[in-house]
N, C-alpha and C. Protein backbone atom coordinates (compact mmCIF):
# COMPACT_ATOMS: atom_id res chain seq x y z
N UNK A 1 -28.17 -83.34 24.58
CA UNK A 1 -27.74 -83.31 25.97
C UNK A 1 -28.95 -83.23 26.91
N UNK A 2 -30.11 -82.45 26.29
CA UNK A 2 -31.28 -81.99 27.25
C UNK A 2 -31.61 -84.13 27.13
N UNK A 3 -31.91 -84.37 26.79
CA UNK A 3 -32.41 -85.71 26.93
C UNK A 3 -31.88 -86.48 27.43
N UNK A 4 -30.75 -86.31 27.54
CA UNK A 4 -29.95 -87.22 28.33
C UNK A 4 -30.04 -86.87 29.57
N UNK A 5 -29.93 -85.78 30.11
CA UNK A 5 -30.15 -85.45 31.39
C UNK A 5 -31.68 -85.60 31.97
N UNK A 6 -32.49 -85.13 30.86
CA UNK A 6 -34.10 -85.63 31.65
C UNK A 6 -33.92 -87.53 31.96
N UNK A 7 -33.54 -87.98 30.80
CA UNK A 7 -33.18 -89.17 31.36
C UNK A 7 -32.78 -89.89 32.54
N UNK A 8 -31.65 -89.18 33.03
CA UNK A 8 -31.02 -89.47 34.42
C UNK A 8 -31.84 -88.96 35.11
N UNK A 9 -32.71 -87.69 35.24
CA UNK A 9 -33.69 -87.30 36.12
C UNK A 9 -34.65 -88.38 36.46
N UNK A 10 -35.09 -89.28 35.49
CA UNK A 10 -36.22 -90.07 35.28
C UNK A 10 -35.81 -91.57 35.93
N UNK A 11 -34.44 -91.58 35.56
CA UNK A 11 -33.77 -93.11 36.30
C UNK A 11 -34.06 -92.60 37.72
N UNK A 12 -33.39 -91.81 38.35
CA UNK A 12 -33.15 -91.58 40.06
C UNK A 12 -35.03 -90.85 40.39
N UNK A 13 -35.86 -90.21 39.27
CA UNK A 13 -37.40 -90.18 39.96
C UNK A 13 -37.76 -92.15 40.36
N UNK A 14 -37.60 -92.77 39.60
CA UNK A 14 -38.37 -94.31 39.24
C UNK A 14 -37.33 -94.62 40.65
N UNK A 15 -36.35 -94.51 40.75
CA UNK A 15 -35.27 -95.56 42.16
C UNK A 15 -35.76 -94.74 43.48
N UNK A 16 -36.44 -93.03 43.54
CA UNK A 16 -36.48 -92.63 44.77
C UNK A 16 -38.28 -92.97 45.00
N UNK A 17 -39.15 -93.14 43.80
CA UNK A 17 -40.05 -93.99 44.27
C UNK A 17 -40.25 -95.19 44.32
N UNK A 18 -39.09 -96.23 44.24
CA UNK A 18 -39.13 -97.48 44.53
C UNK A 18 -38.95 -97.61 45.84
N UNK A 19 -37.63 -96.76 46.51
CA UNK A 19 -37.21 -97.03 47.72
C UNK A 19 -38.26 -95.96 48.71
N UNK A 20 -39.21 -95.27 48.30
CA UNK A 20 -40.46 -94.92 49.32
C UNK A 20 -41.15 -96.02 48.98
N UNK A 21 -41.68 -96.45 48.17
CA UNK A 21 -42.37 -97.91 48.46
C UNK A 21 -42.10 -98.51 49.25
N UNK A 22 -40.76 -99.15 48.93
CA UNK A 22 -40.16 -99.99 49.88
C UNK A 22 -39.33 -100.01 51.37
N UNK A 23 -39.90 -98.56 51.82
CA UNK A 23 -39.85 -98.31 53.11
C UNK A 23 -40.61 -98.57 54.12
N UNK A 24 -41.97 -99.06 53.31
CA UNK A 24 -43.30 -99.01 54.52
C UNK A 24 -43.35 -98.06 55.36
N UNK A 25 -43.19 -96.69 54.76
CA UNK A 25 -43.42 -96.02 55.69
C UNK A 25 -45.35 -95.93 56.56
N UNK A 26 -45.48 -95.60 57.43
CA UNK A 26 -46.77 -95.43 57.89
C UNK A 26 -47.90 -94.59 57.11
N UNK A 27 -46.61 -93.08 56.41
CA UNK A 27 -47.60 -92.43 55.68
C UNK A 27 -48.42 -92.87 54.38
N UNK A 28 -47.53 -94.09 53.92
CA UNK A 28 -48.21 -95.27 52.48
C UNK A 28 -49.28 -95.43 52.76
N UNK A 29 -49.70 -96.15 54.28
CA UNK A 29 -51.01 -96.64 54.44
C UNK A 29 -52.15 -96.06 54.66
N UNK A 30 -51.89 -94.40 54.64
CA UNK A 30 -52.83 -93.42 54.70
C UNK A 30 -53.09 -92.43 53.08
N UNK A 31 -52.48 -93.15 51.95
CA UNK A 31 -52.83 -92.95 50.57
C UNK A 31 -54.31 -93.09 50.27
N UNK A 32 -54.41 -93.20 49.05
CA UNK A 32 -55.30 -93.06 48.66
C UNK A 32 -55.66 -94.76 47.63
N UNK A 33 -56.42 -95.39 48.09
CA UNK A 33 -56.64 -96.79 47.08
C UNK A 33 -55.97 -96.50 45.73
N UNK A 34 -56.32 -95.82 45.08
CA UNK A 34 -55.62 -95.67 43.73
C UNK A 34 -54.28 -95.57 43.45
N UNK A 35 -53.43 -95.17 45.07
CA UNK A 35 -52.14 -95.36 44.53
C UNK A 35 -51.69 -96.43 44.99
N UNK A 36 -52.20 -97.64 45.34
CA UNK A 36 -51.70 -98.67 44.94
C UNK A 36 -52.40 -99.92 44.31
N UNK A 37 -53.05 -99.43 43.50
CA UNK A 37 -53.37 -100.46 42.21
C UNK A 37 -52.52 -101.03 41.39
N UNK A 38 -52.92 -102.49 41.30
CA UNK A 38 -51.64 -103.39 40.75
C UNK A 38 -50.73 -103.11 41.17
N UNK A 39 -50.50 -103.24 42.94
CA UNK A 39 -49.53 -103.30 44.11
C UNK A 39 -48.82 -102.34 43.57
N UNK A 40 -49.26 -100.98 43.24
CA UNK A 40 -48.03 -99.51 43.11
C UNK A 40 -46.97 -99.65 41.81
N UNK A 41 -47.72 -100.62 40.72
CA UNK A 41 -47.80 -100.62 39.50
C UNK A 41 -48.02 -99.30 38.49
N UNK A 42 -48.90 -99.02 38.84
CA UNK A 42 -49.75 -97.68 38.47
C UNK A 42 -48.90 -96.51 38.88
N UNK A 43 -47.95 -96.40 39.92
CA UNK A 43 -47.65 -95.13 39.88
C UNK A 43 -46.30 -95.08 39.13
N UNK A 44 -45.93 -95.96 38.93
CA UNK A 44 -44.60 -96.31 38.08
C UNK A 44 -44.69 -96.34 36.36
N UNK A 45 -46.38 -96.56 36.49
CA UNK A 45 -46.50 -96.27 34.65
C UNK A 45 -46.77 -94.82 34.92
N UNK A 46 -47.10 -94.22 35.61
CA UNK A 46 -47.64 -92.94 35.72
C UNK A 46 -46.13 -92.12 35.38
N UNK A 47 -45.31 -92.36 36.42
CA UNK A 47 -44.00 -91.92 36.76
C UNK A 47 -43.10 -92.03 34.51
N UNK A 48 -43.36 -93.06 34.39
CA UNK A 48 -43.01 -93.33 32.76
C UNK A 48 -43.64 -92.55 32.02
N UNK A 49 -45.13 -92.48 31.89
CA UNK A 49 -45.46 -91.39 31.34
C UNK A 49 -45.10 -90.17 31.39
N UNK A 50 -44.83 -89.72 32.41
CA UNK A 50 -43.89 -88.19 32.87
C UNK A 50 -42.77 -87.72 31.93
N UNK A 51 -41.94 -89.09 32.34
CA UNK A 51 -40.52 -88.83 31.76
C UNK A 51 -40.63 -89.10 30.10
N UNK A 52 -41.34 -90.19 29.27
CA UNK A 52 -41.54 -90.51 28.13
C UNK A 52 -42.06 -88.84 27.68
N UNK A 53 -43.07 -88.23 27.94
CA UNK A 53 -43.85 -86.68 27.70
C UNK A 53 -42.74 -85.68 27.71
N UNK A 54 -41.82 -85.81 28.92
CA UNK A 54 -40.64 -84.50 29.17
C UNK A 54 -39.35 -85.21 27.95
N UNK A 55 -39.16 -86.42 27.69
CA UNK A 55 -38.02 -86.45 27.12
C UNK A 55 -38.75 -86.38 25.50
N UNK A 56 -40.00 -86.57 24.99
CA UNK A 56 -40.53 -86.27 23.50
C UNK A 56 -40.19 -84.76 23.48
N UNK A 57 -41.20 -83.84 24.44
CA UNK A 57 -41.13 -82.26 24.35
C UNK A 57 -39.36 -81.90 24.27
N UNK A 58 -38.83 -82.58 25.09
CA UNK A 58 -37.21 -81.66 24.94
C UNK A 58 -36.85 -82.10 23.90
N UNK A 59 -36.64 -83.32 23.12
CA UNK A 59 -36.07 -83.49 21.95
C UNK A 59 -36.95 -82.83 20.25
N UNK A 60 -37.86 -82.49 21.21
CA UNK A 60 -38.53 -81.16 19.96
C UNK A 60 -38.24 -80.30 20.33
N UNK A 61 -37.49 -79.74 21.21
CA UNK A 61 -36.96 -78.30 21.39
C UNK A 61 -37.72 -77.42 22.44
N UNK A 62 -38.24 -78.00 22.91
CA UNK A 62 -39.00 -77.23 24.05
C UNK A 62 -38.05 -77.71 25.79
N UNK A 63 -36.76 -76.66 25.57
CA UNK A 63 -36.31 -76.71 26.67
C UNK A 63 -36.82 -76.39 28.23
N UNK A 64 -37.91 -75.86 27.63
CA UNK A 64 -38.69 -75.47 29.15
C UNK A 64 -39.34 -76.79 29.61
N UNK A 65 -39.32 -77.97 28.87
CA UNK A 65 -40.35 -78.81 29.48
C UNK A 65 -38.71 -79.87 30.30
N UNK A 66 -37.80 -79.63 29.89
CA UNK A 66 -36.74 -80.01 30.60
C UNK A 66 -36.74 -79.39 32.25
N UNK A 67 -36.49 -78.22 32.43
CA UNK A 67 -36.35 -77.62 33.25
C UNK A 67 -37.89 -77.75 34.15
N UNK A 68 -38.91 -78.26 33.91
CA UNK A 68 -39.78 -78.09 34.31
C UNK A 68 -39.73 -79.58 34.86
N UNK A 69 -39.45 -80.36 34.11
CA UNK A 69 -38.92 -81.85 34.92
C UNK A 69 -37.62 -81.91 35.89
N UNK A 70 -36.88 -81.25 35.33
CA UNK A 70 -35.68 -81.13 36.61
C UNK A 70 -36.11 -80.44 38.36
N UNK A 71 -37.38 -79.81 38.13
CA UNK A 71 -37.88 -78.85 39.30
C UNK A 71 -38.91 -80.27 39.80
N UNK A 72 -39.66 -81.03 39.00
CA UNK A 72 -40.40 -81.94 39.51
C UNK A 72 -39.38 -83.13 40.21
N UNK A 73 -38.02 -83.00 39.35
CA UNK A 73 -37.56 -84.09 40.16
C UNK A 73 -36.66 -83.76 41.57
N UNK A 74 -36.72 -82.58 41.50
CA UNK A 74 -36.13 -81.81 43.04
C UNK A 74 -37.32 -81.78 43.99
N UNK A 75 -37.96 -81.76 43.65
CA UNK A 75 -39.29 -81.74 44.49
C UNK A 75 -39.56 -83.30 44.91
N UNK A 76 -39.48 -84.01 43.98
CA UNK A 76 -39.58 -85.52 44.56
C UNK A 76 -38.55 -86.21 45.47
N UNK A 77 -37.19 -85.26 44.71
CA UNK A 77 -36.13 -85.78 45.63
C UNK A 77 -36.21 -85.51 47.21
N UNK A 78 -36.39 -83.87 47.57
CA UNK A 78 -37.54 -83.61 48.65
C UNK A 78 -38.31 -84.46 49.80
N UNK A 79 -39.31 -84.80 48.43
CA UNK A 79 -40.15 -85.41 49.21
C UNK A 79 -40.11 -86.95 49.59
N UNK A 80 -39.22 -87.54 48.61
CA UNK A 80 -38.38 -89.34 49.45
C UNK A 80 -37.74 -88.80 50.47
N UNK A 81 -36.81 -87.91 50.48
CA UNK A 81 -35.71 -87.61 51.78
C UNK A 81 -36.43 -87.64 53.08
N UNK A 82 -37.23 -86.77 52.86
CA UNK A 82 -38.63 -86.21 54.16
C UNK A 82 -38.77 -87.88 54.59
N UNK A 83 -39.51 -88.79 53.52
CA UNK A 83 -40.11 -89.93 53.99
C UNK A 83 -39.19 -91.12 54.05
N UNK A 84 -38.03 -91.44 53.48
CA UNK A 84 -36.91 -91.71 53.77
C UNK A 84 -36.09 -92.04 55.06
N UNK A 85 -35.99 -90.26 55.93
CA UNK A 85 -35.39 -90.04 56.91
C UNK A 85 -36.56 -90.16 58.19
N UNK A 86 -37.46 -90.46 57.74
CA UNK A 86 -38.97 -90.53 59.12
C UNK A 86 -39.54 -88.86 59.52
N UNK A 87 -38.82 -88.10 58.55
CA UNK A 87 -39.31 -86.39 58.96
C UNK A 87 -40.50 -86.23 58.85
N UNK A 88 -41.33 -87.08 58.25
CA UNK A 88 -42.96 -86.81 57.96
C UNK A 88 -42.99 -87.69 58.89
């Protein structure tokens, strides 16, 4: 069950940084060069690596690395809404 749910965490992290990409918000263009290498390629393997690392550790039994991704993905959820809604 823990994997399945980091899973769904990891679908809606990858869709709430597609749709800040694809907002143009103003704050994008004040990043940093590196986050958009291979046009914001890079942060999406980055973003895979996350979830691939949290869903290996939970299916070895390390439920804390679940819960520790569910808090990263509240925090991201957060932080699209903020940039999302124009609050930043």
């Amino acid at each position: 069950m823990g994997i399945v749910l980091t899973f769904l965490f990891g679908v809606a992290n990858f869709a709430m940084h597609k749709a800040v990409l694809e907002s143009r918000h103003p704050l994008l263009g004040q990043v940093p060069w590196f986050t958009h290498l291979l046009g914001g390629k890079a942060g999406f393997a980055t973003e895979f690596l996350l979830l691939l690392a949290a869903m290996l550790l939970v299916a070895e039994g390390y439920s804390a690395w679940g819960w520790a991704y569910f808090g990263y993905s509240v925090l991201n959820g957060v932080a699209a809404w903020l940039i999302l809604t124009r609050r930043v």
